[in-house]
Protein backbone atom coordinates (compact mmCIF):
# COMPACT_ATOMS: atom_id res chain seq x y z
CA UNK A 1 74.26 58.98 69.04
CA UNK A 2 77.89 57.57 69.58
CA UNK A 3 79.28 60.60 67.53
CA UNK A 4 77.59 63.24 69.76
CA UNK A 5 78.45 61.68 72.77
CA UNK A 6 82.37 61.58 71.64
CA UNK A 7 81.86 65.30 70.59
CA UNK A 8 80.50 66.45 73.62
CA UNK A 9 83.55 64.71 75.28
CA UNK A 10 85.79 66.28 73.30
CA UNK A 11 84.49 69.82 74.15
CA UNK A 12 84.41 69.79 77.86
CA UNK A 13 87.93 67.96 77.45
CA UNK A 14 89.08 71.27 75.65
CA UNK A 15 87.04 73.61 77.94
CA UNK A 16 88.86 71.87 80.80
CA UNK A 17 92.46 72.08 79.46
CA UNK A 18 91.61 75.70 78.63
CA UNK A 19 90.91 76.23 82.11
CA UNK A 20 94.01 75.00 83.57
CA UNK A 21 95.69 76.90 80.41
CA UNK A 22 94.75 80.02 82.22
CA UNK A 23 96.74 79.65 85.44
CA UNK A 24 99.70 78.37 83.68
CA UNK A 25 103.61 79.60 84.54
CA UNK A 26 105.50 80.56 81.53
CA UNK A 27 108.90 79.38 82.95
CA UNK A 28 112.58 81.33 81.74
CA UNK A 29 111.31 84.27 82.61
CA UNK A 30 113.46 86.63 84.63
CA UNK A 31 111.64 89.60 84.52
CA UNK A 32 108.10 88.73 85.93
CA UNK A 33 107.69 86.50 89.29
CA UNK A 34 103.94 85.37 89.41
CA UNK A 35 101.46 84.85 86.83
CA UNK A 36 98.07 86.17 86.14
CA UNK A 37 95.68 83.50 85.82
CA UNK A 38 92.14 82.53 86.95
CA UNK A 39 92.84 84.51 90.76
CA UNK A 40 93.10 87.68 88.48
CA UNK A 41 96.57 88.40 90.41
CA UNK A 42 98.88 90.55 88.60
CA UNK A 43 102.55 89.87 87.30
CA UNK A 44 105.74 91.66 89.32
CA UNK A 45 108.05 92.80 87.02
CA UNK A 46 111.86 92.78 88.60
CA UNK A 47 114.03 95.29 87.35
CA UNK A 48 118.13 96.19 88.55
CA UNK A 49 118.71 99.40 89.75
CA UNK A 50 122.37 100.91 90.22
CA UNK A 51 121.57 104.48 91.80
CA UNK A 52 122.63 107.11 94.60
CA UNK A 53 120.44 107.87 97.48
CA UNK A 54 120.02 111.31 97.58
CA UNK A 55 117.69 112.02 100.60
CA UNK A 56 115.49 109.30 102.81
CA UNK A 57 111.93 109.85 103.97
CA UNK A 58 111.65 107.74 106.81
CA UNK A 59 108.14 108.70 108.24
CA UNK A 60 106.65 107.20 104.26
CA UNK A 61 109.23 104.76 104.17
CA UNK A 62 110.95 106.48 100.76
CA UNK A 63 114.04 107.16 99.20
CA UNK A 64 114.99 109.68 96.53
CA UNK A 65 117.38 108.05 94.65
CA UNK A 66 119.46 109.57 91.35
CA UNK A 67 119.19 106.09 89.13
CA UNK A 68 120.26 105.07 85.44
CA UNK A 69 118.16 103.48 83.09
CA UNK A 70 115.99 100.60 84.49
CA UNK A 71 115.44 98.52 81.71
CA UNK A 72 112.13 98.67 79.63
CA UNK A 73 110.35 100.35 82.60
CA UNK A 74 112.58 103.59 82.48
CA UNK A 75 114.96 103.81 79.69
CA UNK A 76 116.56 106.89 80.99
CA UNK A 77 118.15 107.89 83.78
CA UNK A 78 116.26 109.83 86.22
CA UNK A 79 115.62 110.75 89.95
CA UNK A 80 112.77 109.73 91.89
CA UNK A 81 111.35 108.68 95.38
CA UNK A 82 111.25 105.38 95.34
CA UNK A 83 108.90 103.44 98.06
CA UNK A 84 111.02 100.86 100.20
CA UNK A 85 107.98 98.79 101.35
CA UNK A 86 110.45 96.37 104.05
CA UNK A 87 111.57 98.18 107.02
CA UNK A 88 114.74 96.01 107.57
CA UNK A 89 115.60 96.92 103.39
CA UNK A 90 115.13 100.83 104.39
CA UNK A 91 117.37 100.30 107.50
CA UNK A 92 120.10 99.53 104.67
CA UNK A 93 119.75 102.93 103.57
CA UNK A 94 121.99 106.29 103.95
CA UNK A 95 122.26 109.80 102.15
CA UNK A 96 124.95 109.34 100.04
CA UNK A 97 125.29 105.65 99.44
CA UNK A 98 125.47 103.64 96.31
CA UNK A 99 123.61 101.01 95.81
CA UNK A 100 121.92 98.32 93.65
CA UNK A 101 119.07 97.30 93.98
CA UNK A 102 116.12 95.49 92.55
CA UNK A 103 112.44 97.46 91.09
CA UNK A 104 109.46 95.36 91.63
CA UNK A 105 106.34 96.97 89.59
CA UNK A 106 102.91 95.35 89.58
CA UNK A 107 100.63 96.63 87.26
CA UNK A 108 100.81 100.14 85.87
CA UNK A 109 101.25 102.46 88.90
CA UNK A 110 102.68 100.55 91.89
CA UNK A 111 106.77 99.84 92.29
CA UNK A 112 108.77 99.89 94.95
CA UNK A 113 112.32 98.42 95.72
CA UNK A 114 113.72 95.90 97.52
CA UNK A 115 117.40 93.21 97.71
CA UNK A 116 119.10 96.46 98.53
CA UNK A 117 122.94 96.40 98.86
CA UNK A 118 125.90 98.85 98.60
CA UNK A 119 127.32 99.11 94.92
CA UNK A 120 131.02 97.46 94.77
């Protein structure tokens, strides 16, 4: 009887460090901000962009922007609309300009940039 009881302590002492396990941070890493744990939220992956803003859409808040490669996510260069979801970070924006700036993606399908400043 003493056995069992010890074993069935030593389970739910597992199943409970599995559980906080799941929600876990893996510090030192500088691409990813978040984790996803038990809330099902999804990492952000932080990329640097060095690009030239080609044309701004103001009314959907986007910018088409002529960038170089952007790490793992795009490894060549290439020009695209890019979604500026902070109005004060769009304000930075002109035609013309160079800038760098950072890509946040989360998930598969959604990205948009932000920590815009002129290139030196």
């Amino acid at each position: 009887m003493k056995s069992l009881t010890l074993i069935t302590q030593t389970l739910l002492l597992t199943a409970a460090l599995a559980l906080v396990g799941c929600g876990a941070i893996s510090p030192g890493s500088d691409n990813k901000s978040g984790a996803a744990g038990a809330s099902g939220a999804i990492a952000i992956k932080r990329y640097s962009m060095h690009g030239k803003v080609l044309s701004l859409d103001a009314g959907n808040k986007k910018a088409r922007i002529d960038a170089g490669p952007i790490g793992d996510w795009m490894p060549t260069a290439m020009t695209m609309n890019y979604l500026v979801k902070d109005d004060a970070e769009f304000a930075k924006l002109s035609a013309g300009q160079t800038i760098d700036a950072t890509v946040f993606v989360q998930g598969g399908d959604d990205s948009w940039i932000g920590e815009i400043k002129p290139s030196k």
